[in-house]
C-alpha atoms as a PDB file:
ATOM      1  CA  UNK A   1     -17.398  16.696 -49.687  1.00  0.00           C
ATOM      2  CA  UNK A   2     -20.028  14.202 -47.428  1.00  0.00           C
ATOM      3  CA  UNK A   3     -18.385  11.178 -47.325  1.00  0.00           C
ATOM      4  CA  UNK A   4     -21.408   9.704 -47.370  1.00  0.00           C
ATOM      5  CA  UNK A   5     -20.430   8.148 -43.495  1.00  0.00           C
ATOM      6  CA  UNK A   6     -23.451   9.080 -41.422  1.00  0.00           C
ATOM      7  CA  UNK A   7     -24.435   6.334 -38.935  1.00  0.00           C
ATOM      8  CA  UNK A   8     -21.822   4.052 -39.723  1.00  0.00           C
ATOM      9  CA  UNK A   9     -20.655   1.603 -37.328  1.00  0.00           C
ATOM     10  CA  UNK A  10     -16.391   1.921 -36.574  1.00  0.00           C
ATOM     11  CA  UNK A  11     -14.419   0.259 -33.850  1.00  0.00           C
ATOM     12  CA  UNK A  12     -11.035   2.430 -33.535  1.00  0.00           C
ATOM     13  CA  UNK A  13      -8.561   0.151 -32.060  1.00  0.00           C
ATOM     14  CA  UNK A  14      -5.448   2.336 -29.808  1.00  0.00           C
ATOM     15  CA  UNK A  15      -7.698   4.919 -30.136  1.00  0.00           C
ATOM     16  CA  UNK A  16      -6.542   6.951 -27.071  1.00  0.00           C
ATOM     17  CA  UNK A  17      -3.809   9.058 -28.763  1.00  0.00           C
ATOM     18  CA  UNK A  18      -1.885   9.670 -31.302  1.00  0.00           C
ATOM     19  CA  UNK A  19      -3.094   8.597 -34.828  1.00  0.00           C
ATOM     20  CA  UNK A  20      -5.567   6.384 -32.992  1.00  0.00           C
ATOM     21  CA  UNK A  21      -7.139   9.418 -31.135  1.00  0.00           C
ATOM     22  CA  UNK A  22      -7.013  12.003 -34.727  1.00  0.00           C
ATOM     23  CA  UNK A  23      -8.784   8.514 -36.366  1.00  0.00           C
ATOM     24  CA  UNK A  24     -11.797   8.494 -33.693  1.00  0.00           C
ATOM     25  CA  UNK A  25     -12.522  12.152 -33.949  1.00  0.00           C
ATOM     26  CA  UNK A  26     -12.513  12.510 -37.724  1.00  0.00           C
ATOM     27  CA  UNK A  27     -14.702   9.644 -38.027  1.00  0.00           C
ATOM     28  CA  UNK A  28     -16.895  10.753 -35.393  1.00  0.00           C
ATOM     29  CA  UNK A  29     -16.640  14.375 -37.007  1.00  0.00           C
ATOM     30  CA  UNK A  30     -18.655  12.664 -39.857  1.00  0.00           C
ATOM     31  CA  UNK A  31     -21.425  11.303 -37.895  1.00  0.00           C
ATOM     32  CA  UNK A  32     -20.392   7.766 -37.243  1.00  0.00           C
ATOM     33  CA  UNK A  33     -20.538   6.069 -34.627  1.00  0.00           C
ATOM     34  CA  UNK A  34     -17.228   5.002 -33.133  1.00  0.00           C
ATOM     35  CA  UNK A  35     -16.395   2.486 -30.716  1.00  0.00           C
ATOM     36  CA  UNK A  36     -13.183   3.420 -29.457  1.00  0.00           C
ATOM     37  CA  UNK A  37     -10.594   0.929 -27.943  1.00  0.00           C
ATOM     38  CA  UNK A  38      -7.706   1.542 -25.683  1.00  0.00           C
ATOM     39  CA  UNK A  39      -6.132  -0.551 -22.531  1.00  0.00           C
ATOM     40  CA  UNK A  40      -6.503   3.571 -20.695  1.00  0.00           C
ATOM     41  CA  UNK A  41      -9.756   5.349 -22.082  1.00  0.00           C
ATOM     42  CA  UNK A  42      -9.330   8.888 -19.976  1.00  0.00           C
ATOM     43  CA  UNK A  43      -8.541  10.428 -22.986  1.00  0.00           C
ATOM     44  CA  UNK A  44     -11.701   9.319 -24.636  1.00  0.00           C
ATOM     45  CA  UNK A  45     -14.458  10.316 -22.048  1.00  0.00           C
ATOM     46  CA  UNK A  46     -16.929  12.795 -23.583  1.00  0.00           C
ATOM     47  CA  UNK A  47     -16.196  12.543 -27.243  1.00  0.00           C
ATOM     48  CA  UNK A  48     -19.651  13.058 -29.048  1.00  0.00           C
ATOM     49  CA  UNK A  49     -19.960   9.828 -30.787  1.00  0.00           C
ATOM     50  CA  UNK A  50     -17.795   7.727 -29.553  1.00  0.00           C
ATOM     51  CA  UNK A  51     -18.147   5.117 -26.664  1.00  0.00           C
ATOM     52  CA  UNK A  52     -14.255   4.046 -25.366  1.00  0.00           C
ATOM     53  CA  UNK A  53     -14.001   0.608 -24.358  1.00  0.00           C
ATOM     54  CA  UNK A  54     -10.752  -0.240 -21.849  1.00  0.00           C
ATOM     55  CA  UNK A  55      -9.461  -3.486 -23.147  1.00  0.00           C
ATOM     56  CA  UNK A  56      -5.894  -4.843 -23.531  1.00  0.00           C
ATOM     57  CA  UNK A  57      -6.043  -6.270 -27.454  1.00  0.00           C
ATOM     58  CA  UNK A  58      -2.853  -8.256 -26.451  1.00  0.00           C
ATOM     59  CA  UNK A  59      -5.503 -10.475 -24.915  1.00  0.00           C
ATOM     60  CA  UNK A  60      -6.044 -13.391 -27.321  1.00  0.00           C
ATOM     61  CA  UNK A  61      -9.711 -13.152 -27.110  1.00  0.00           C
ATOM     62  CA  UNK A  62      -9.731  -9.573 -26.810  1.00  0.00           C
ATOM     63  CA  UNK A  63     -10.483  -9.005 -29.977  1.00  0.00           C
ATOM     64  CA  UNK A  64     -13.522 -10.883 -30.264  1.00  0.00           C
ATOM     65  CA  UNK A  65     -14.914  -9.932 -27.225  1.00  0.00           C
ATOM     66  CA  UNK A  66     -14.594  -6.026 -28.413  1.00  0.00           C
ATOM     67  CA  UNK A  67     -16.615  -6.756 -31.625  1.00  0.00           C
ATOM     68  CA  UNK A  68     -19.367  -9.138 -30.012  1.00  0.00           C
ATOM     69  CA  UNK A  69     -19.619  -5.725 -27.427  1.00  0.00           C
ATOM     70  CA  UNK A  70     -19.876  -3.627 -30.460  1.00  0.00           C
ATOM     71  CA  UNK A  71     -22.533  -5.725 -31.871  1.00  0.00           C
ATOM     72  CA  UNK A  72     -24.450  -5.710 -28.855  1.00  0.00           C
ATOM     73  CA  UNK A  73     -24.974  -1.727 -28.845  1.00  0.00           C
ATOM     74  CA  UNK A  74     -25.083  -0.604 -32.313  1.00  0.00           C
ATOM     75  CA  UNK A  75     -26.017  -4.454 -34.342  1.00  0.00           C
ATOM     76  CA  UNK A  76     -23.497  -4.044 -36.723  1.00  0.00           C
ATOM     77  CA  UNK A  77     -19.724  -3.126 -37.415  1.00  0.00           C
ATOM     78  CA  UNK A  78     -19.194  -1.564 -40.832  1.00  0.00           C
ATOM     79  CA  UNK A  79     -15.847  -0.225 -40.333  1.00  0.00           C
ATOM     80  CA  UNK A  80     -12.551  -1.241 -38.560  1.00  0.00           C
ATOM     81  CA  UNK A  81      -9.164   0.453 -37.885  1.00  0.00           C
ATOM     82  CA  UNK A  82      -6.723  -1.281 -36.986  1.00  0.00           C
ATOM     83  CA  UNK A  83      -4.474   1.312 -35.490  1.00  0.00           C
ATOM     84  CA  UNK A  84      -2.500  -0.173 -32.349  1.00  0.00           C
ATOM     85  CA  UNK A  85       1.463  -0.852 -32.490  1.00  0.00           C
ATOM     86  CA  UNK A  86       4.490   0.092 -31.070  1.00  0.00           C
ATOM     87  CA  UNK A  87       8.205   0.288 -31.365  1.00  0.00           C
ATOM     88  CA  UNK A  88      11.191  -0.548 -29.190  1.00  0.00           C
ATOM     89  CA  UNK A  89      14.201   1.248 -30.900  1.00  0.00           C
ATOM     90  CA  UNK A  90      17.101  -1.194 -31.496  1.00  0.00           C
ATOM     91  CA  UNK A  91      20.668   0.337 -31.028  1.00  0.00           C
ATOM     92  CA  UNK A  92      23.252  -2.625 -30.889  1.00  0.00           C
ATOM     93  CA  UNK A  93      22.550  -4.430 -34.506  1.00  0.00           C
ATOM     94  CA  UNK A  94      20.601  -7.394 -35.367  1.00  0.00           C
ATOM     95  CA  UNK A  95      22.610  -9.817 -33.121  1.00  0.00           C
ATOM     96  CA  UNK A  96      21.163  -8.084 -30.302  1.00  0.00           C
ATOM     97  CA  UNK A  97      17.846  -8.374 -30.874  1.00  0.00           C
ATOM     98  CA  UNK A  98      16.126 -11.261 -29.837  1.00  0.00           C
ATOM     99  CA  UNK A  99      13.232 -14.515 -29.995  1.00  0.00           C
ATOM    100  CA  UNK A 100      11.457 -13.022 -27.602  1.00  0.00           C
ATOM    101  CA  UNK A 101      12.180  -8.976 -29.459  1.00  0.00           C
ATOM    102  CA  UNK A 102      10.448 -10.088 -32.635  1.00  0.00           C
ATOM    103  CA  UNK A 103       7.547 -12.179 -30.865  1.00  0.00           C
ATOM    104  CA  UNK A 104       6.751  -9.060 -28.512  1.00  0.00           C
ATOM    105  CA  UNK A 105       6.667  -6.683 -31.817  1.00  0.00           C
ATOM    106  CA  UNK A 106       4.646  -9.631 -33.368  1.00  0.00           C
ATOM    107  CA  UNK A 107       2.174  -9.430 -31.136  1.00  0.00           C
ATOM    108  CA  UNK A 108       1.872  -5.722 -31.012  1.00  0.00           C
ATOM    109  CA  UNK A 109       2.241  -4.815 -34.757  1.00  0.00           C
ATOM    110  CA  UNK A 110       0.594  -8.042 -36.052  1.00  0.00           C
ATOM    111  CA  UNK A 111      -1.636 -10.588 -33.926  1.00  0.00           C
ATOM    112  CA  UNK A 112      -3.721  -7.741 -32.912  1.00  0.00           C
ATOM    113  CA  UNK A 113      -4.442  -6.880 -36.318  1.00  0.00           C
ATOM    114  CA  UNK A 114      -5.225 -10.028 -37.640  1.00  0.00           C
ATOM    115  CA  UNK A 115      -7.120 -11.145 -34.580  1.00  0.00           C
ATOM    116  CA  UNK A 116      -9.071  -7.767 -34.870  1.00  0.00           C
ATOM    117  CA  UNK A 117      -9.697  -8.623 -38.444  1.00  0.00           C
ATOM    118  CA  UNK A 118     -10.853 -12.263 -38.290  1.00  0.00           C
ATOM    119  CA  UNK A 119     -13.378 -11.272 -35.613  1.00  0.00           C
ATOM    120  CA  UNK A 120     -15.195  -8.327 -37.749  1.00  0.00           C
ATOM    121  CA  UNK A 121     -14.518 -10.339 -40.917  1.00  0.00           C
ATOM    122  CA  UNK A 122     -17.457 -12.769 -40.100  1.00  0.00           C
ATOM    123  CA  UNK A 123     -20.268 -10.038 -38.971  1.00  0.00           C
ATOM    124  CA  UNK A 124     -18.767  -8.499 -42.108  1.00  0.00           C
ATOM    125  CA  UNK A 125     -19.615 -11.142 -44.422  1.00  0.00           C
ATOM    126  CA  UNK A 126     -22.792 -11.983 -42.768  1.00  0.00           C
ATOM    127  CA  UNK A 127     -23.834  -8.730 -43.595  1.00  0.00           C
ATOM    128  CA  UNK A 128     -22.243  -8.352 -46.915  1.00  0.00           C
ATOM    129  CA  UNK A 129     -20.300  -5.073 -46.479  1.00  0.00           C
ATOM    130  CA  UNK A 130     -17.538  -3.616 -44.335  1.00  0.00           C
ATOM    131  CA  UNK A 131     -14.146  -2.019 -44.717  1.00  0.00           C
ATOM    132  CA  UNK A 132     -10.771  -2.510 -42.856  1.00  0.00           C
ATOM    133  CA  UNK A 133      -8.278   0.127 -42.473  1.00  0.00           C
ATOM    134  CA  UNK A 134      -5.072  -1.520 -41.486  1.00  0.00           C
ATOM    135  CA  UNK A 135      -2.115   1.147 -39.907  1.00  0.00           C
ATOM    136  CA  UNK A 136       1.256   0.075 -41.085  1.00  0.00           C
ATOM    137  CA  UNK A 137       4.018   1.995 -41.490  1.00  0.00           C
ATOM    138  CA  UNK A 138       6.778   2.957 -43.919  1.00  0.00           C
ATOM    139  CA  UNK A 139       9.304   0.877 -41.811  1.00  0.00           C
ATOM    140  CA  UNK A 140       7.886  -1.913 -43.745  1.00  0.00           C
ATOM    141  CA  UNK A 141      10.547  -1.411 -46.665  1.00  0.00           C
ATOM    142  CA  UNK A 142      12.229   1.834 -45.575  1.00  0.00           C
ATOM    143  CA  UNK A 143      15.866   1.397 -46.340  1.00  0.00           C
ATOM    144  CA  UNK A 144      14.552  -1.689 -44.168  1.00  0.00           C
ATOM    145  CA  UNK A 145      16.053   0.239 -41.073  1.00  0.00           C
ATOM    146  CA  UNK A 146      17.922  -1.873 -38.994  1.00  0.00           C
ATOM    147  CA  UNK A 147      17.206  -0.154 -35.574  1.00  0.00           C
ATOM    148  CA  UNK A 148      13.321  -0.921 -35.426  1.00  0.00           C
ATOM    149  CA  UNK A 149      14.165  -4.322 -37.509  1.00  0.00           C
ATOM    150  CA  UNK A 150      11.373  -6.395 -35.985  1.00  0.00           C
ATOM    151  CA  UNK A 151       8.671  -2.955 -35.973  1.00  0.00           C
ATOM    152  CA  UNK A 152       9.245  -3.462 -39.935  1.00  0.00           C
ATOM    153  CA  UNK A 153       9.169  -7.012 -40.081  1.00  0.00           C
ATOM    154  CA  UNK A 154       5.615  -7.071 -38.330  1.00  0.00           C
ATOM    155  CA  UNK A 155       3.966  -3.927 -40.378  1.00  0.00           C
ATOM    156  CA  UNK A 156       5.503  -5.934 -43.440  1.00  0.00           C
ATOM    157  CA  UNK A 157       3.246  -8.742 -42.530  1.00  0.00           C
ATOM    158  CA  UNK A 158       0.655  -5.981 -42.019  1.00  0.00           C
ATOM    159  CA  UNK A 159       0.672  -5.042 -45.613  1.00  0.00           C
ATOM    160  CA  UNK A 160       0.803  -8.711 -46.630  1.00  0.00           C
ATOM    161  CA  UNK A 161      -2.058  -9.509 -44.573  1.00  0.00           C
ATOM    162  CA  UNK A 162      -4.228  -6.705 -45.881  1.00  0.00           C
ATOM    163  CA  UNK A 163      -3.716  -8.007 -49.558  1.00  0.00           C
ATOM    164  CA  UNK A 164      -5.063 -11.499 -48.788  1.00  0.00           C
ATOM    165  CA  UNK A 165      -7.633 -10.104 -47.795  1.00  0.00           C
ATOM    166  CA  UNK A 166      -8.597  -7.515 -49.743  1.00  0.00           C
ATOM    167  CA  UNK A 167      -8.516 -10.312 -52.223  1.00  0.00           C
ATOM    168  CA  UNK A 168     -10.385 -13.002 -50.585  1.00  0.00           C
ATOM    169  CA  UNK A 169     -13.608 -11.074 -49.609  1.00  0.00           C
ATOM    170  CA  UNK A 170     -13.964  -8.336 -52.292  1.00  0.00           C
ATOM    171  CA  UNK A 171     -16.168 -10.407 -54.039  1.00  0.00           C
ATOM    172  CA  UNK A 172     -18.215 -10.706 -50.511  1.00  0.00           C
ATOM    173  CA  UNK A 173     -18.095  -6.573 -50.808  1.00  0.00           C
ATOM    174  CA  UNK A 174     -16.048  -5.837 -47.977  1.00  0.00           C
ATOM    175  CA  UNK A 175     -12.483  -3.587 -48.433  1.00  0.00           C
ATOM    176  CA  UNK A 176      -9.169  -4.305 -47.160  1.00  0.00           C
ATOM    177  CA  UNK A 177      -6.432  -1.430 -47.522  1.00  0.00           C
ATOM    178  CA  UNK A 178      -3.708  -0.465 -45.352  1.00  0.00           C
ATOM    179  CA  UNK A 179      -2.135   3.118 -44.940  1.00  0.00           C
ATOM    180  CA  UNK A 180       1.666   3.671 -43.926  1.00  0.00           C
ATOM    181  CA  UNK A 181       2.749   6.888 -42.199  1.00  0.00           C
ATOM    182  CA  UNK A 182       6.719   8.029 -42.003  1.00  0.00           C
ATOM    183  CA  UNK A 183       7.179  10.027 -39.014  1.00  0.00           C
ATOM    184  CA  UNK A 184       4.457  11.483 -37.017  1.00  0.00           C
ATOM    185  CA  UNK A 185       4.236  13.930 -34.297  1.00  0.00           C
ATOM    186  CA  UNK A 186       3.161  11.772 -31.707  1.00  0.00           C
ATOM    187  CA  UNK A 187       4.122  10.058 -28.612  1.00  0.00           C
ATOM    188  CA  UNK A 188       5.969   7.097 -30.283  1.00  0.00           C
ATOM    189  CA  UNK A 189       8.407   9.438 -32.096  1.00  0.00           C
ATOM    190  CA  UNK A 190       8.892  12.502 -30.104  1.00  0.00           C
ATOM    191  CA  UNK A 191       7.935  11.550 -26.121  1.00  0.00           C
ATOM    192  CA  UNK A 192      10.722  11.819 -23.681  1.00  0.00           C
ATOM    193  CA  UNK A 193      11.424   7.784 -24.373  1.00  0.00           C
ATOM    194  CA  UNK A 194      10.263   7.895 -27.667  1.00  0.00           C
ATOM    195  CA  UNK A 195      12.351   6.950 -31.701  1.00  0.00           C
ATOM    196  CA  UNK A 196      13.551  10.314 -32.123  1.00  0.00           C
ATOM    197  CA  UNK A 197      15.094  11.032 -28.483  1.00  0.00           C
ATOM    198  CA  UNK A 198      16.483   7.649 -28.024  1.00  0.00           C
ATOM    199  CA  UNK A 199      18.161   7.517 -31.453  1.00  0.00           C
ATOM    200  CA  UNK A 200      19.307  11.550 -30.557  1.00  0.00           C
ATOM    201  CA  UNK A 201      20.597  10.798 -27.222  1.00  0.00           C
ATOM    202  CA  UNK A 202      22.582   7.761 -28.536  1.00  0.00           C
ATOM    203  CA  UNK A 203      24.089  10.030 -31.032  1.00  0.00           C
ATOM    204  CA  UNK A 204      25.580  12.730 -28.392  1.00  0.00           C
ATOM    205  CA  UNK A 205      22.565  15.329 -29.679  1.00  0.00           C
ATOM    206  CA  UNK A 206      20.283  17.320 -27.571  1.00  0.00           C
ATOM    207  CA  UNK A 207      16.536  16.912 -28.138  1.00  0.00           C
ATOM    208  CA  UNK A 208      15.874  20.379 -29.771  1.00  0.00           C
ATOM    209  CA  UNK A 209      17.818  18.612 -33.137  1.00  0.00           C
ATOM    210  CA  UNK A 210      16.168  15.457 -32.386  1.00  0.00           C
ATOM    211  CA  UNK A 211      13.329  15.853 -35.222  1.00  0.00           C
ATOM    212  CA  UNK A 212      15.177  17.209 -38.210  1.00  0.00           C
ATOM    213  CA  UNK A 213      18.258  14.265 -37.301  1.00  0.00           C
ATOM    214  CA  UNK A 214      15.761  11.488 -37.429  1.00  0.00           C
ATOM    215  CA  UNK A 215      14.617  12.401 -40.935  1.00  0.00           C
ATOM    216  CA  UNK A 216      18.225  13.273 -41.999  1.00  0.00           C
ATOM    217  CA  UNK A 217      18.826   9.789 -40.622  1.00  0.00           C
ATOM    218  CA  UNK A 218      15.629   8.229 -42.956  1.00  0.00           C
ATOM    219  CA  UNK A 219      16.590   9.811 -45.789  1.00  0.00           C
ATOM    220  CA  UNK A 220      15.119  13.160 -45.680  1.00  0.00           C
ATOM    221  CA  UNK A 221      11.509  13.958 -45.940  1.00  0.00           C
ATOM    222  CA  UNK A 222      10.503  16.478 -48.873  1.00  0.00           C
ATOM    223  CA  UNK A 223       8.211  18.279 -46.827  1.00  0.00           C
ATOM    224  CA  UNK A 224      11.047  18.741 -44.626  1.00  0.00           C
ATOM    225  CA  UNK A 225       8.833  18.011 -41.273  1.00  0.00           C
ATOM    226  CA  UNK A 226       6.907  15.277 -39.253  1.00  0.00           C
ATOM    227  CA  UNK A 227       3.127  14.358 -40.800  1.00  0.00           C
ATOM    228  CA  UNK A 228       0.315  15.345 -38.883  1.00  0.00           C
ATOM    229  CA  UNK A 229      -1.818  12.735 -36.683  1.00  0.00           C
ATOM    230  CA  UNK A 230      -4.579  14.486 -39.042  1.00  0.00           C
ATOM    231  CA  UNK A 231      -3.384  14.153 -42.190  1.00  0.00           C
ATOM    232  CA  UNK A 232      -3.070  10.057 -41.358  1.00  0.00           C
ATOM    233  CA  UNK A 233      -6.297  10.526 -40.009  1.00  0.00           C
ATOM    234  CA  UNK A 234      -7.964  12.409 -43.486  1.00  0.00           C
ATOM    235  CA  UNK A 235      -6.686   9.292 -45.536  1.00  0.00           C
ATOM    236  CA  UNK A 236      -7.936   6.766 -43.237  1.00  0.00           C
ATOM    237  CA  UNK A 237     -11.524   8.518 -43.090  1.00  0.00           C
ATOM    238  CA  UNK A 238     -11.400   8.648 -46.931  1.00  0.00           C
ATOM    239  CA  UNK A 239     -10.944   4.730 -47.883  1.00  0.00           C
ATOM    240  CA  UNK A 240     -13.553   4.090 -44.956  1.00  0.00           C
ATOM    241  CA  UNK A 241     -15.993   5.893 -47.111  1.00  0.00           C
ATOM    242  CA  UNK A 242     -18.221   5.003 -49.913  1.00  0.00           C
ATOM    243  CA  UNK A 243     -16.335   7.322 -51.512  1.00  0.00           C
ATOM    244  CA  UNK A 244     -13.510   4.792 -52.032  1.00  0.00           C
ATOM    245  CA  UNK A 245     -15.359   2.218 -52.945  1.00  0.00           C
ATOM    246  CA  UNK A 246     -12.718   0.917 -55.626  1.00  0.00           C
ATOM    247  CA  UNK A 247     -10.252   0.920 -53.409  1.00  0.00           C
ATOM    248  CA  UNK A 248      -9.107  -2.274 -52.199  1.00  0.00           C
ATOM    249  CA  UNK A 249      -5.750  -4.214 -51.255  1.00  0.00           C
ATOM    250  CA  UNK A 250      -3.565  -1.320 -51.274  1.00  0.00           C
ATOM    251  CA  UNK A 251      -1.242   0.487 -49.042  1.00  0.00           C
ATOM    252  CA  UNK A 252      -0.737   3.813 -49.293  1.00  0.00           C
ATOM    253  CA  UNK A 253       2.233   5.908 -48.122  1.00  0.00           C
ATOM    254  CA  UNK A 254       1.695   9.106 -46.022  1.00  0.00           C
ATOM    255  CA  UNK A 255       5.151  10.285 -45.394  1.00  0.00           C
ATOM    256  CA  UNK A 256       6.056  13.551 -46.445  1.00  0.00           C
ATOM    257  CA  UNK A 257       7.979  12.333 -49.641  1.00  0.00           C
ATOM    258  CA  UNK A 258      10.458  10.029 -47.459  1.00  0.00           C
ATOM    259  CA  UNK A 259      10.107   7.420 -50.158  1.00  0.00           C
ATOM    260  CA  UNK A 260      10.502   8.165 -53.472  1.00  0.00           C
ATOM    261  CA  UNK A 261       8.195   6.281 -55.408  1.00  0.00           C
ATOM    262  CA  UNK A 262       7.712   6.636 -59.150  1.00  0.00           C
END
């Protein structure tokens, strides 16, 4: 199927691995052009289609600076993923976790997103089209899980934020939607410091039982394994396309049947 994506204009934001990384390439696998955004942009070098820009989006006028960059080389921005976040993994209960806890997964999980999105949203209106791809993640209402307790809290204002808009500037023909992954196979869940080894190592287990104790632990996914940094990516490609274009203030849930939903 052409997703009908040819040309288009997409900043990538933690695009240097991970779901960020599977994002750029599929995109850039479809002929657009990709504009891809990482504080470390190694990774990135020689991707056909893609220029990496180093910048630390915890900057507050980060954001803005990547789009007016973006504008400068291609003249427009017609899609934007808002992929960057992270996770500190909270062992000792909610009493432990602190002010300063929930502003630092604020600012991760949240402020870049919505700064991210109010700097696109006005070369978006101006030209009377765009779509935003918002990553959340199912820790926005899973169980809610205690041990990444602020992680939630912030991709819960994710969600919320990608409903406003999606509802304020429809009419102005631009898309808001949001997608939220369970588990993944990447560095946040399954690195040496990552969820599943620190949650595994607190627990008295070695790593090789790491993977199928976290999703015992979350409920139990029905695929019985950790989704792809592909298969987030295929979903995300799909509402940036034309092909979605009825698709609007929703999030969807990639997560291998960890939620029931009905």
């Amino acid at each position: 199927m052409d997703l009908m994506l040819r040309n288009k204009v997409a900043i990538v934001t933690g695009a240097s691995k991970g779901i960020g990384m599977a994002v750029t390439e599929a995109l850039a696998d479809e002929g657009v052009l990709v504009v891809a955004a990482a504080r470390r942009v190694s990774s990135l070098q020689g991707l056909e289609g893609v220029t990496a820009i180093a910048v630390d989006l915890f900057d507050v006028g980060a954001p803005a600076e990547l789009v007016q960059r973006t504008l400068e080389m291609h003249g427009r921005v017609d899609i934007l993923v808002n992929n960057i976040g992270a996770a500190r993994i909270r062992l000792n209960g909610f009493l432990e976790v602190t002010d300063d806890d929930f502003q630092w997964a604020m600012e991760v999980n949240f402020f870049t997103t919505l700064r991210a999105s109010r700097a696109v949203l006005k070369t978006m209106v101006d030209q009377g089209s765009g779509v935003i791809v918002n990553v959340a993640s199912v820790n926005f209402s899973l169980q809610p899980d205690g041990s990444v307790i602020d992680y939630g809290t912030a991709k819960a204002a994710v969600i919320n934020l990608t409903r406003a808009l999606a509802d304020e500037f429809g009419s102005q023909g631009i898309r808001v939607n949001a997608v939220s992954p369970g588990p993944v196979n990447t560095d946040l869940w399954l690195s040496e410091d990552g969820i599943a080894e620190t949650i595994a190592a607190a627990s008295g287990m070695d790593s090789r039982g790491s993977r199928d104790f976290v999703l015992a632990r979350m409920g139990g996914a029905a695929t019985g394994r950790f989704t792809l940094p592909e298969e987030v990516a295929g979903l995300v490609t799909y509402l940036a396309s034309p092909r979605a274009a009825s698709i609007t203030g929703v999030n969807y849930l990639i997560d291998g049947g960890l939620q029931r939903t009905y």
